[in-house]
C-alpha atoms as a PDB file:
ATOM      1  CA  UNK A   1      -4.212 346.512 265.534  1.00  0.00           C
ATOM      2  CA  UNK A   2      -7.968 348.044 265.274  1.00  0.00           C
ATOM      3  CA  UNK A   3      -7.549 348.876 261.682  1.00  0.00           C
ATOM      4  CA  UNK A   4      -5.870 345.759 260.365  1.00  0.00           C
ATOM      5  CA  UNK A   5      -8.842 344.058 259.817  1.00  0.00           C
ATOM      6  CA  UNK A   6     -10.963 346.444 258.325  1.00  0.00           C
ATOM      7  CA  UNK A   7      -8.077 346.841 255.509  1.00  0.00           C
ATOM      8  CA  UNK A   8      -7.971 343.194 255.093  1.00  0.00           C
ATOM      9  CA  UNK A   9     -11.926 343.704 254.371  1.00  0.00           C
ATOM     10  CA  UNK A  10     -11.115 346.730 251.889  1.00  0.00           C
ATOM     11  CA  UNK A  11      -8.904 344.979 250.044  1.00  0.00           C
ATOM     12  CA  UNK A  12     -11.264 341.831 249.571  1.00  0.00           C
ATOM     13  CA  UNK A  13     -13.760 343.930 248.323  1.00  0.00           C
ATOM     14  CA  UNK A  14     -11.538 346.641 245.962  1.00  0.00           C
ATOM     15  CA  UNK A  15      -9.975 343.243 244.354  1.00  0.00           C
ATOM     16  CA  UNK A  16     -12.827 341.527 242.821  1.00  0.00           C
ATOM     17  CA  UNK A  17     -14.487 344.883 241.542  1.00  0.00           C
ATOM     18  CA  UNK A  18     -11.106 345.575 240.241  1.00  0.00           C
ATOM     19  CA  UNK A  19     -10.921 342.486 238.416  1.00  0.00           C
ATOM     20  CA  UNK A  20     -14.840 342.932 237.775  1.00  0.00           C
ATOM     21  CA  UNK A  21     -13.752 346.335 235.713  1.00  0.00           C
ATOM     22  CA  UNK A  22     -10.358 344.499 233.658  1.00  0.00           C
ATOM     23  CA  UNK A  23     -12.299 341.836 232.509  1.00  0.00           C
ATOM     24  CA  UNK A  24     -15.766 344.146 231.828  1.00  0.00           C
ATOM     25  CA  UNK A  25     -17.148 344.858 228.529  1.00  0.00           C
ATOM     26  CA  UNK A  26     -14.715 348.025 228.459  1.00  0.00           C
ATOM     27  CA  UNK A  27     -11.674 345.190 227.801  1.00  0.00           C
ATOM     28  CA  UNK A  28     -13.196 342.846 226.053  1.00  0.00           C
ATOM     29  CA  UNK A  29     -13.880 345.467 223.211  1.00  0.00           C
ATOM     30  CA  UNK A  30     -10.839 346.732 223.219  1.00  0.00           C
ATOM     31  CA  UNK A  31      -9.645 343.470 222.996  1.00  0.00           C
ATOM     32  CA  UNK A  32     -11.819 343.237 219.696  1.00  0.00           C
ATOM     33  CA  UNK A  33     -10.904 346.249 218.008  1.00  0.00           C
ATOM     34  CA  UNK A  34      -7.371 344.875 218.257  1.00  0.00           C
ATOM     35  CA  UNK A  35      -8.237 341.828 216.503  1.00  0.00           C
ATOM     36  CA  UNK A  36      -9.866 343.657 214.469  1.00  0.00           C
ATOM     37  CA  UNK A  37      -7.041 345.657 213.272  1.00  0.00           C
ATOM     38  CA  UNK A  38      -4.788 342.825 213.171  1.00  0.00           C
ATOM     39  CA  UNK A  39      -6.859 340.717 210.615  1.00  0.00           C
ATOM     40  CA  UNK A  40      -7.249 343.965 208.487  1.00  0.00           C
ATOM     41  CA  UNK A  41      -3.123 344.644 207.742  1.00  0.00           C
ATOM     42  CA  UNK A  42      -3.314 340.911 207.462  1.00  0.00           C
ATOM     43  CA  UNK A  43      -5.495 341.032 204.542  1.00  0.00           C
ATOM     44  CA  UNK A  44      -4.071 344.048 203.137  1.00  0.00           C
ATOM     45  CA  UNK A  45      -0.266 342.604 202.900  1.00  0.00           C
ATOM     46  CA  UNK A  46      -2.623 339.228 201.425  1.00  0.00           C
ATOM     47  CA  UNK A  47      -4.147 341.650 199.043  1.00  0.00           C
ATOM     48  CA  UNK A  48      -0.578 343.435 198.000  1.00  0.00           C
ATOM     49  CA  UNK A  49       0.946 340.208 197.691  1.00  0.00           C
ATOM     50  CA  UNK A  50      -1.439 338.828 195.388  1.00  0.00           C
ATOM     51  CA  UNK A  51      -1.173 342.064 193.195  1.00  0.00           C
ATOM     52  CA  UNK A  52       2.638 342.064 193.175  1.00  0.00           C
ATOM     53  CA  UNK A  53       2.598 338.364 192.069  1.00  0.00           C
ATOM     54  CA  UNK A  54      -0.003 338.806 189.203  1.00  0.00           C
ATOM     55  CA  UNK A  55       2.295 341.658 187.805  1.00  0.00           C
ATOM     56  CA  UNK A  56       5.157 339.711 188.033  1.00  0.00           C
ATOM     57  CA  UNK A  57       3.481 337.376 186.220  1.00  0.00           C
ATOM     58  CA  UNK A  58       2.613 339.698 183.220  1.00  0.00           C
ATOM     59  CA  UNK A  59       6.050 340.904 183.165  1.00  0.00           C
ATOM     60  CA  UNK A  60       7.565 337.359 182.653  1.00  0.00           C
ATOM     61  CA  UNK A  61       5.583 336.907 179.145  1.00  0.00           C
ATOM     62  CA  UNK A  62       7.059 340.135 178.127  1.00  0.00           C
ATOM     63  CA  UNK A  63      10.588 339.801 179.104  1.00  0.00           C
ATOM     64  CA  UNK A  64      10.635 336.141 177.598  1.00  0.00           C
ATOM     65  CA  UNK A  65       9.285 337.980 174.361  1.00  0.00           C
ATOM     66  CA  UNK A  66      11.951 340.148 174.407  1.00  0.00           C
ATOM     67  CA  UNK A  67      15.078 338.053 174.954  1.00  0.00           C
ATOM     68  CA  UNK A  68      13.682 336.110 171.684  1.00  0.00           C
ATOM     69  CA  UNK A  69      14.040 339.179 170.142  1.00  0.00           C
ATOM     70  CA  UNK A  70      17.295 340.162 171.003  1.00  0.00           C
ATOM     71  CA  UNK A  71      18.467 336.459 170.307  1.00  0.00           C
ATOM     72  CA  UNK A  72      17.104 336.754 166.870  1.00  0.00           C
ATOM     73  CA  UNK A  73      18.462 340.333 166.192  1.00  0.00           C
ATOM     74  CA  UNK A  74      21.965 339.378 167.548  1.00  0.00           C
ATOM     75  CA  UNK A  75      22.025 335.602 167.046  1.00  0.00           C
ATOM     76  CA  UNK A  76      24.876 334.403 164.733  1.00  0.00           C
ATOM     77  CA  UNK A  77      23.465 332.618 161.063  1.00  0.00           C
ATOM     78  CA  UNK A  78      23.446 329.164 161.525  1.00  0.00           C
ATOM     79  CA  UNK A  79      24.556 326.605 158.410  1.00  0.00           C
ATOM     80  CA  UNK A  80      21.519 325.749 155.604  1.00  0.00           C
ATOM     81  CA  UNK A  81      20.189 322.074 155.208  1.00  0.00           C
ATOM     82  CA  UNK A  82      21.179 322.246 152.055  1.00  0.00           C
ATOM     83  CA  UNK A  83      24.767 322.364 152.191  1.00  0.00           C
ATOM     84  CA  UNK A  84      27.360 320.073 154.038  1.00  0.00           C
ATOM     85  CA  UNK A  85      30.819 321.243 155.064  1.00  0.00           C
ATOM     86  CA  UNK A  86      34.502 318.838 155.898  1.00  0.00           C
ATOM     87  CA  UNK A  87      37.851 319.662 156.675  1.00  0.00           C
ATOM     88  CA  UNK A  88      41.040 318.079 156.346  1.00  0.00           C
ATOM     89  CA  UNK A  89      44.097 319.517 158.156  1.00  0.00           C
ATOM     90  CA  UNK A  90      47.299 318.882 155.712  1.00  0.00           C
ATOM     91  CA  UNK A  91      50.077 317.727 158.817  1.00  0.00           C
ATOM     92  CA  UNK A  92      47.586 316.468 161.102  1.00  0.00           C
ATOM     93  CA  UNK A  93      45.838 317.938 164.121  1.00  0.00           C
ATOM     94  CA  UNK A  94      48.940 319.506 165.305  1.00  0.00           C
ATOM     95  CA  UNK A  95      49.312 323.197 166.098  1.00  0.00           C
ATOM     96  CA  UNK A  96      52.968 324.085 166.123  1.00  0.00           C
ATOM     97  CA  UNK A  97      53.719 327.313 167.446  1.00  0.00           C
ATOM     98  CA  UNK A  98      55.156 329.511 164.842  1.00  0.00           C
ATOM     99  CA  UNK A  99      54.637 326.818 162.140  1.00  0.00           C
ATOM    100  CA  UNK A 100      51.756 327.047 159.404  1.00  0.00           C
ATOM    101  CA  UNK A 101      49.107 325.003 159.728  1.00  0.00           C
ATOM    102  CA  UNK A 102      47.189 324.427 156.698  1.00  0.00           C
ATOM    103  CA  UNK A 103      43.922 322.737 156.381  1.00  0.00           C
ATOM    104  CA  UNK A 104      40.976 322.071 153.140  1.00  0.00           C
ATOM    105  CA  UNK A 105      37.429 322.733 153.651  1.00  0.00           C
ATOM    106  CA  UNK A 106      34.930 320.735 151.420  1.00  0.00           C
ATOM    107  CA  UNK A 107      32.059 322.397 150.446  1.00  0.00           C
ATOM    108  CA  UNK A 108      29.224 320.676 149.163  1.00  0.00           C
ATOM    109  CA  UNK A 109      25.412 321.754 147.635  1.00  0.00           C
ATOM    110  CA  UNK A 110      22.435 319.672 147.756  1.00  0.00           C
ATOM    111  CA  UNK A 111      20.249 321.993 146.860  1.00  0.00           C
ATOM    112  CA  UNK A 112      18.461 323.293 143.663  1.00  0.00           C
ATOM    113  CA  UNK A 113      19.729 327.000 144.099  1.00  0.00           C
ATOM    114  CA  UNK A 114      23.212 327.860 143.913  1.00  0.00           C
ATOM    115  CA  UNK A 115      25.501 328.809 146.862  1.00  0.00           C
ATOM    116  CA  UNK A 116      27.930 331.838 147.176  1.00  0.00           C
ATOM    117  CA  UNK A 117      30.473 331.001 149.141  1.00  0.00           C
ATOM    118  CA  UNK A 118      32.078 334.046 150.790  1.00  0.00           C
ATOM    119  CA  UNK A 119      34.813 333.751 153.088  1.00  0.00           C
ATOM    120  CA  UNK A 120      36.665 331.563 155.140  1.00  0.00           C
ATOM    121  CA  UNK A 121      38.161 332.740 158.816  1.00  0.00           C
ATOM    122  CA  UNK A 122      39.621 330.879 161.851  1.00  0.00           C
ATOM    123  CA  UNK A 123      40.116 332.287 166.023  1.00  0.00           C
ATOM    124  CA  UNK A 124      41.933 330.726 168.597  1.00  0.00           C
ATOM    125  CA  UNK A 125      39.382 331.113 171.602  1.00  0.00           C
ATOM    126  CA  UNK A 126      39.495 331.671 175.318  1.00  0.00           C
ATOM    127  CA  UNK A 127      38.545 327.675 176.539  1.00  0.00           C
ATOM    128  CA  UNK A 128      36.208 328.511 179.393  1.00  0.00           C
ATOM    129  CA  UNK A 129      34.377 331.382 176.970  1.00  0.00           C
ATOM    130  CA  UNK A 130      34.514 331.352 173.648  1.00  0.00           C
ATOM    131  CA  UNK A 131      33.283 334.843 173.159  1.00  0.00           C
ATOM    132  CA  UNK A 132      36.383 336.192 173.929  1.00  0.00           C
ATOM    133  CA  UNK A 133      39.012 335.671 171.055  1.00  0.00           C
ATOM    134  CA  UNK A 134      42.977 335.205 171.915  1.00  0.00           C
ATOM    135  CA  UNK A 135      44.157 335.564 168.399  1.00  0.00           C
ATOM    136  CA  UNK A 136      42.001 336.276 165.174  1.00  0.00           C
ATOM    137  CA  UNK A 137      43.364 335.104 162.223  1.00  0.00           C
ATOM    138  CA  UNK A 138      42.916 337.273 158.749  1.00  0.00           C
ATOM    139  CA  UNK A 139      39.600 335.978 156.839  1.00  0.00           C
ATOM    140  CA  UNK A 140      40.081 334.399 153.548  1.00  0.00           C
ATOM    141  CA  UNK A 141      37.838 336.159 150.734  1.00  0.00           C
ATOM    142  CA  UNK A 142      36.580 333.445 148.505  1.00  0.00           C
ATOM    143  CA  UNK A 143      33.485 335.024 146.093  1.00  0.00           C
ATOM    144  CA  UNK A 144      32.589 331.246 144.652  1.00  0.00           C
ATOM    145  CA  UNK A 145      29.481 330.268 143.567  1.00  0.00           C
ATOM    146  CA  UNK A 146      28.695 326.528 143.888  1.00  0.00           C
ATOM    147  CA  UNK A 147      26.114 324.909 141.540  1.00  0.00           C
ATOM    148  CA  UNK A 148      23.423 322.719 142.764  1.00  0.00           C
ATOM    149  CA  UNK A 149      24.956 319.334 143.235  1.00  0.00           C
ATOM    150  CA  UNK A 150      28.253 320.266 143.471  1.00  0.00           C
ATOM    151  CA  UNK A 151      31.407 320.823 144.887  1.00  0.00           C
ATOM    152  CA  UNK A 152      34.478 322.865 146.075  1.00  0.00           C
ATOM    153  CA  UNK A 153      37.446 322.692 147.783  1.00  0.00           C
ATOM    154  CA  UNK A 154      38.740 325.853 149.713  1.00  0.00           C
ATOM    155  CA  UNK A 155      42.901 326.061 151.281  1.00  0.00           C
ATOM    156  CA  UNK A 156      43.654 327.906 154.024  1.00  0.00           C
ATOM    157  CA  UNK A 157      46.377 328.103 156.072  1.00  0.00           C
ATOM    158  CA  UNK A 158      47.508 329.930 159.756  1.00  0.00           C
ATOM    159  CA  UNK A 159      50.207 330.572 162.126  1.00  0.00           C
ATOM    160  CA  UNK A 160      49.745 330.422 165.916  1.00  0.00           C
ATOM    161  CA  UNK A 161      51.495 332.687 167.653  1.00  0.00           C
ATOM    162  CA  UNK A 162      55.187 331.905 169.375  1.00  0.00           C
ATOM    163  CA  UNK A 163      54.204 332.705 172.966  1.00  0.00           C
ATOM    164  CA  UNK A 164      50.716 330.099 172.857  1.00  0.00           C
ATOM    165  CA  UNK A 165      53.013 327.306 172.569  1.00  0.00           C
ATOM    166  CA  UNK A 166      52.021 324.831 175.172  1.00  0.00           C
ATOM    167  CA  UNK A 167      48.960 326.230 176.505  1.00  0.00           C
ATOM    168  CA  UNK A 168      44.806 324.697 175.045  1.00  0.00           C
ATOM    169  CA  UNK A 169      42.271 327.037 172.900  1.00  0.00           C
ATOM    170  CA  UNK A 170      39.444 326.704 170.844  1.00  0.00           C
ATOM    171  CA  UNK A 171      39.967 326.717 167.490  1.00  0.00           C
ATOM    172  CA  UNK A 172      36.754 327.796 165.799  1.00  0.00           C
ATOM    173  CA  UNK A 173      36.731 327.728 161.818  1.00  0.00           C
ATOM    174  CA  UNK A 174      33.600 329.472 160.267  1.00  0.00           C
ATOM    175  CA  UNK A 175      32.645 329.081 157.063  1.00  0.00           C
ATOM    176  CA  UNK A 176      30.442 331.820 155.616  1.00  0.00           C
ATOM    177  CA  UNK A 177      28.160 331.469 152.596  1.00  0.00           C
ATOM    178  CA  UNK A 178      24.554 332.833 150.975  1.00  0.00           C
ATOM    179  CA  UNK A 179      21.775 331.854 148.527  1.00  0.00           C
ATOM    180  CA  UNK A 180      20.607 333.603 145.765  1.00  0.00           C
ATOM    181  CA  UNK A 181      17.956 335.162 147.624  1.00  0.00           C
ATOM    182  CA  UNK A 182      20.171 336.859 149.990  1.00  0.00           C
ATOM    183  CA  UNK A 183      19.968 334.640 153.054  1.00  0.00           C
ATOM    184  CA  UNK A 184      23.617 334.282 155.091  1.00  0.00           C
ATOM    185  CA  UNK A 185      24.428 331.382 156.152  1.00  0.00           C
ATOM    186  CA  UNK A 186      27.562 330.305 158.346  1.00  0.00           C
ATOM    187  CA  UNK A 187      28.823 326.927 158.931  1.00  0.00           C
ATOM    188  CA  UNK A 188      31.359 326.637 161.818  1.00  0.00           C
ATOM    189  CA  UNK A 189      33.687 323.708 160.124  1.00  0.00           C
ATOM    190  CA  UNK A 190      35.943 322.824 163.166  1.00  0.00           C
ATOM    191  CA  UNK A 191      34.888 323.978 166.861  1.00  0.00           C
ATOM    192  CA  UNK A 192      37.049 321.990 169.189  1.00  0.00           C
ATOM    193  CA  UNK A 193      39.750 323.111 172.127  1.00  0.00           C
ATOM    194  CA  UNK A 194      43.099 322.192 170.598  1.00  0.00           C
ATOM    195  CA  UNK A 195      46.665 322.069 172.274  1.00  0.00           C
ATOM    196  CA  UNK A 196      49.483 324.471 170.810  1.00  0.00           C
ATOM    197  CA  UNK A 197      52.765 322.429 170.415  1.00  0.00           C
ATOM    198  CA  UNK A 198      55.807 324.166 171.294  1.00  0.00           C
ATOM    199  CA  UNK A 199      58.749 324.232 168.252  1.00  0.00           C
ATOM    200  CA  UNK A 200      61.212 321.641 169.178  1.00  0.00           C
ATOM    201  CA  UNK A 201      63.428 322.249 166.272  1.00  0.00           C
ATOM    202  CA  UNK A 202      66.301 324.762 166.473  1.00  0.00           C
ATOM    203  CA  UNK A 203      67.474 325.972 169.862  1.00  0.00           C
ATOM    204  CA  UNK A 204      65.854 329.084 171.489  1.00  0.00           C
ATOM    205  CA  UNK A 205      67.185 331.181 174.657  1.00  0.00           C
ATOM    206  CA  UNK A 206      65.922 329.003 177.252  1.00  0.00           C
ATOM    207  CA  UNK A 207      67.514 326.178 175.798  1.00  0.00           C
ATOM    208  CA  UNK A 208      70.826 327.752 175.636  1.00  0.00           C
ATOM    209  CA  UNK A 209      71.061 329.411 179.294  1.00  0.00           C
ATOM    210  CA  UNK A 210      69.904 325.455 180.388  1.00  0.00           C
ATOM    211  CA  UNK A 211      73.043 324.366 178.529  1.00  0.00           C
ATOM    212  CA  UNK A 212      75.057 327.197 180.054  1.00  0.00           C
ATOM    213  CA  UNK A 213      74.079 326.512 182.985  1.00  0.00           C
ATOM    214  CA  UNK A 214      74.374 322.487 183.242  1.00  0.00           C
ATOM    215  CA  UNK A 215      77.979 323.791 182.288  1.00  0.00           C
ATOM    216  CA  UNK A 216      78.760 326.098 184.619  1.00  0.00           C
ATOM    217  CA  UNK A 217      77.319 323.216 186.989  1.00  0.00           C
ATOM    218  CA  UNK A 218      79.548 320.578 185.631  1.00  0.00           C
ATOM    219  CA  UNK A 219      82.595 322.661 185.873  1.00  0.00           C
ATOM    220  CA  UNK A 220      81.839 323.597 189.510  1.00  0.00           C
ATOM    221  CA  UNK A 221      81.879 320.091 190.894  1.00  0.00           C
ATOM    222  CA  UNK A 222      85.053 319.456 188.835  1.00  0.00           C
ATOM    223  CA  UNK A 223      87.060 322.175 190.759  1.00  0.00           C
ATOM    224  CA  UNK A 224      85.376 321.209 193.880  1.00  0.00           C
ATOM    225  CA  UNK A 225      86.742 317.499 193.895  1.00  0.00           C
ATOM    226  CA  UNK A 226      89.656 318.675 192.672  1.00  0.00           C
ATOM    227  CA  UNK A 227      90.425 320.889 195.956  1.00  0.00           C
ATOM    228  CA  UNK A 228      88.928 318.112 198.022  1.00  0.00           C
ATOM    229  CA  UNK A 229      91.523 315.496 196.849  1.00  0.00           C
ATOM    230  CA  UNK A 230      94.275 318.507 197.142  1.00  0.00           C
ATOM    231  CA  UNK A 231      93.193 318.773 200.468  1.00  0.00           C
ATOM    232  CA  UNK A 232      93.127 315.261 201.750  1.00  0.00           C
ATOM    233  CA  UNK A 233      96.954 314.983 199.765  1.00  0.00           C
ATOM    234  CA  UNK A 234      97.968 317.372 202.602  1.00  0.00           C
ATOM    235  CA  UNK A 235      96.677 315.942 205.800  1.00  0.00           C
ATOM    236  CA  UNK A 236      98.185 312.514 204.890  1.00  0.00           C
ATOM    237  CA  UNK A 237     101.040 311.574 207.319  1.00  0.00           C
ATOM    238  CA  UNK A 238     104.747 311.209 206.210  1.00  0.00           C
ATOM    239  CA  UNK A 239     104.805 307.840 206.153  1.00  0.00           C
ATOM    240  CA  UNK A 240     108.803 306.290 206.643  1.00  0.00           C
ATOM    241  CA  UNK A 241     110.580 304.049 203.840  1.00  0.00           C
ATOM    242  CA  UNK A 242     112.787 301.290 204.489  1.00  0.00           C
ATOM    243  CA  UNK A 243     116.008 302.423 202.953  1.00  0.00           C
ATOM    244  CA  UNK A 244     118.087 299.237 203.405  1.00  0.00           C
ATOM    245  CA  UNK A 245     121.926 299.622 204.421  1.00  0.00           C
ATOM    246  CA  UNK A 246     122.665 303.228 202.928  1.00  0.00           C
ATOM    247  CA  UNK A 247     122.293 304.942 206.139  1.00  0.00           C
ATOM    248  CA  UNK A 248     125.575 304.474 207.850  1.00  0.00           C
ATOM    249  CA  UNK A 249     124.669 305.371 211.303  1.00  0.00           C
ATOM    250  CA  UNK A 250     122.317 302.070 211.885  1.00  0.00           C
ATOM    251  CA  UNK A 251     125.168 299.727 210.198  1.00  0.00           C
ATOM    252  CA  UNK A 252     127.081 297.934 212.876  1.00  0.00           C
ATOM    253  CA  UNK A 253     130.837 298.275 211.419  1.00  0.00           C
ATOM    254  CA  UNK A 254     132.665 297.000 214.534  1.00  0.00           C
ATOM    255  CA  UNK A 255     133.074 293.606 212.740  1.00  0.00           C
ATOM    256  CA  UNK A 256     134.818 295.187 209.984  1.00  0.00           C
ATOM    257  CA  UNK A 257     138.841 295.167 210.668  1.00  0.00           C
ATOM    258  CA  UNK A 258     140.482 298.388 211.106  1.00  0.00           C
ATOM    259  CA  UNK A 259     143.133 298.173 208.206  1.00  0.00           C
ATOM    260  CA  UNK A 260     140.037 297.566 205.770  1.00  0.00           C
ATOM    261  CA  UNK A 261     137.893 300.608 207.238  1.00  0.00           C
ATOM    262  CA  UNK A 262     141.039 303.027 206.904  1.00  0.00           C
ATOM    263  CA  UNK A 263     141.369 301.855 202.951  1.00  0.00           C
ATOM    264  CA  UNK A 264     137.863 302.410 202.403  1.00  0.00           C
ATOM    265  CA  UNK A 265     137.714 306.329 203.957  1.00  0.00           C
ATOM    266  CA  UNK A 266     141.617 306.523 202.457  1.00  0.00           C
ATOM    267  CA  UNK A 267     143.170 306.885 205.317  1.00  0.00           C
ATOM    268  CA  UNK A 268     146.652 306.333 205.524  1.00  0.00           C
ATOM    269  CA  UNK A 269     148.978 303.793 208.262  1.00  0.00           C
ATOM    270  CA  UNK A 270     150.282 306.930 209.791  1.00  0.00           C
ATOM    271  CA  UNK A 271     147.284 308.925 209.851  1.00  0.00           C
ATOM    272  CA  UNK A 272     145.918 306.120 211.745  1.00  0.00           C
ATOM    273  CA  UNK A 273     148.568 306.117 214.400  1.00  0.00           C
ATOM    274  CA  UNK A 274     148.757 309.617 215.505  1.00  0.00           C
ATOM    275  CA  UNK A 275     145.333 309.407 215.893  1.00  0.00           C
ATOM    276  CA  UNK A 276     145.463 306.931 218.309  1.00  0.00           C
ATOM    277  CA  UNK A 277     148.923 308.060 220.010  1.00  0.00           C
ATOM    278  CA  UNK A 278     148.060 310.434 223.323  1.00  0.00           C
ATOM    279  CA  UNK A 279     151.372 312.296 223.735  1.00  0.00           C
ATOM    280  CA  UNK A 280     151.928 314.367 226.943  1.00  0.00           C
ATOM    281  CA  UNK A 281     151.776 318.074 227.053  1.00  0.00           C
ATOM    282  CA  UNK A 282     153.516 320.321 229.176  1.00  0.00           C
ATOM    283  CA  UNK A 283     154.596 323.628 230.065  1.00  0.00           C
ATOM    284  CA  UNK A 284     158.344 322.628 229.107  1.00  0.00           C
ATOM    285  CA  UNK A 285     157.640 319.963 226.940  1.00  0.00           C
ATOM    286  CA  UNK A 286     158.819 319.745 223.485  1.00  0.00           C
ATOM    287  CA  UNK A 287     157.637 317.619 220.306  1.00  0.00           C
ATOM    288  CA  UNK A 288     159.000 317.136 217.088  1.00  0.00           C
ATOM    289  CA  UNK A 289     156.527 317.900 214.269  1.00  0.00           C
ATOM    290  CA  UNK A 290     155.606 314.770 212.250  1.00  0.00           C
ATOM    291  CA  UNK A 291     156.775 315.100 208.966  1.00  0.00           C
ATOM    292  CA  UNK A 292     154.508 313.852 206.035  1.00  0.00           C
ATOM    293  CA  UNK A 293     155.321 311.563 202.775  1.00  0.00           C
ATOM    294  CA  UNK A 294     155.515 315.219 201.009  1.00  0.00           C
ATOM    295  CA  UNK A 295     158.375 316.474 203.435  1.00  0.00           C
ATOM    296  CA  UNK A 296     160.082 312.206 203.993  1.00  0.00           C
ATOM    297  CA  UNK A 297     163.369 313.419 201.780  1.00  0.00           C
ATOM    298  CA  UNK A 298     163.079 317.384 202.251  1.00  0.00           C
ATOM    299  CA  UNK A 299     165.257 319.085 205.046  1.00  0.00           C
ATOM    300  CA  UNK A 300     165.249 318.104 208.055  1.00  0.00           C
ATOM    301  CA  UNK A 301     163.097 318.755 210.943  1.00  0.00           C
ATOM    302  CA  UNK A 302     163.298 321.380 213.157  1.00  0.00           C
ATOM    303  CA  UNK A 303     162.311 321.772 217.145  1.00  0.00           C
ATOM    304  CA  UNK A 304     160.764 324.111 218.817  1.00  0.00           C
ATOM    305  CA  UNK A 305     159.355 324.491 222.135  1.00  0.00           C
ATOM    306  CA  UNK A 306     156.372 325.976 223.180  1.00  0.00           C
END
C-alpha cells in the first residue's frame, strides 16, 4: 500500500517528459523531412507529366502528317470539274437475279482538253462496308477520246448472280477516264444500295416440292374423311322398317274361314279332316290305311294290325 503512491507520482512525472520528447524538436523534424519528401515525388510525377504531354503533343502533328500521306498515296481519283457523267438503266431500276441488266452512261466534256475515256466496271457491295465486294463484274474496255464540248454514250450490261436474289447491295458503277496530260480521273456513276429481285418466271425446285407437297397434303385429308365417314357408316344402329302385311306371323288370320285358308296353302277336304280326326291307339287296335285320290279306283285296301 506504501508504494502505490509513489508510482502514481512516477508515472505523473515519466508522462509529461514522455510527451515532452514525442512532440520535441526530434519529431517535429522528422515530421518535416517527410513533407519534404512528399512534395518532392509530387513535383517529379508534375514534372513527368508535363514532359509526357508535350511529346504527345509533337507526335500528334506528325501522325496527322502522315495519315494525309497515306490518304493521298492510297486515296481513289476522284471525277474532274470538267466532265459530267448520267446513267440510264434500259428496264428500270430492277435487278433480276439471273437476268441482264443493261444500263447507258453519258459522258460529257466541258473542257478545252480532250478526255480519254478508259473503262467502264460495276460491283455489287457488302451494304454495311463497301470495301468489301460480293460480286465484281468484268470491266468494260472503252479507249475513247472525247473532244472538248462533246459527247458519248457508253452500253453496258450485267448479270447478278442466282443465289443474291432477294437480299440488298451496293451497286457501285465507276467510270474511269484521263486528260491528255496523264491525270486519272474516276467518276463513280451510280453508288446506291439496290434490292436483287428474285426470277418469278419459270418454276424452280422450291416451287415444285411446294406443289408436291400441297398435294401430298390435299390427298391426305381426302383419305382421312374418307375413313372418318367409313367409320361413322359402321357405328350407326340397324334401324327397323315397317314392312306392311308380308310378314305372316303378325297377321291375325283367325277371321279368315277355314275352307278359304285350306285353298290358299292347297290343301285338300280330306287332308283337312285327318288332321283334325284323333283316332285311338292301342296295343290291339287296328286301322285301315286311308287311301288317297291316286289309289280311290285301285285294289282294295288291306288291314293290318300292329
Amino acid at each position: 500500500m506504501r508504494l502505490l503512491p509513489r508510482l502514481l507520482l512516477l508515472l505523473l512525472l515519466v508522462f509529461p517528459a514522455a510527451v515532452l520528447l514525442r512532440g520535441g524538436p526530434g519529431g517535429s523534424l522528422a515530421d518535416a523531412q517527410d513533407l519534404t519528401e512528399d512534395e518532392e515525388t509530387v513535383e517529379d510525377s508534375i514534372i513527368e507529366d508535363e514532359d509526357d504531354e508535350a511529346e504527345v503533343e509533337e507526335d500528334e502533328p506528325t501522325d496527322l502528317a502522315e495519315d494525309k500521306e497515306e490518304e493521298d498515296v492510297s486515296g481513289e481519283p476522284e471525277a474532274s470539274p470538267s466532265a459530267d457523267t448520267t446513267i440510264l438503266f434500259v428496264k428500270g431500276e430492277d435487278f433480276p437475279a439471273n437476268n441482264i441488266v443493261k444500263f447507258l452512261v453519258g459522258f460529257t466534256n466541258k473542257g478545252t482538253e480532250d478526255f480519254i475515256v478508259e473503262s467502264l466496271d460495276a460491283s455489287f457491295r457488302y451494304p454495311q462496308d463497301y470495301q468489301f465486294y460480293i460480286q465484281n463484274f468484268t470491266a468494260l474496255p472503252l479507249s475513247t477520246v472525247v473532244p472538248p464540248q462533246r459527247q458519248a454514250t457508253f452500253e453496258y450490261s450485267f448479270i447478278p448472280a442466282e443465289p443474291m436474289g432477294g437480299r440488298p447491295f451496293g451497286l457501285v458503277i465507276n467510270l474511269n477516264y484521263k486528260d491528255l496530260n496523264g491525270n486519272v480521273f474516276q467518276d463513280a456513276v451510280f453508288n446506291q444500295t439496290v434490292t436483287v429481285i428474285e426470277r418469278e418466271d419459270g418454276l424452280d425446285g422450291e416451287t415444285i416440292f411446294m406443289y408436291m407437297f400441297l398435294a401430298g397434303l390435299g390427298l391426305l385429308v381426302v383419305v382421312g374423311l374418307h375413313q372418318l365417314l367409313e367409320s361413322r357408316k359402321r357405328k350407326r344402329p340397324i334401324q327397323k322398317v315397317e314392312m306392311g302385311t308380308s310378314n305372316q306371323n303378325d297377321v291375325d288370320m283367325s277371321w279368315i274361314p277355314q275352307e278359304t285358308l285350306n285353298q290358299i296353302r292347297g290343301v285338300t277336304p280330306l287332308e283337312t279332316r285327318l288332321s283334325h280326326r284323333e283316332p285311338p291307339f292301342s296295343a290291339t287296335s287296328r286301322f285301315l290305311a286311308v287311301p288317297s285320290r291316286a289309289q280311290a279306283n285301285g285294289p282294295p285296301t288291306r288291314e293290318f294290325a300292329r
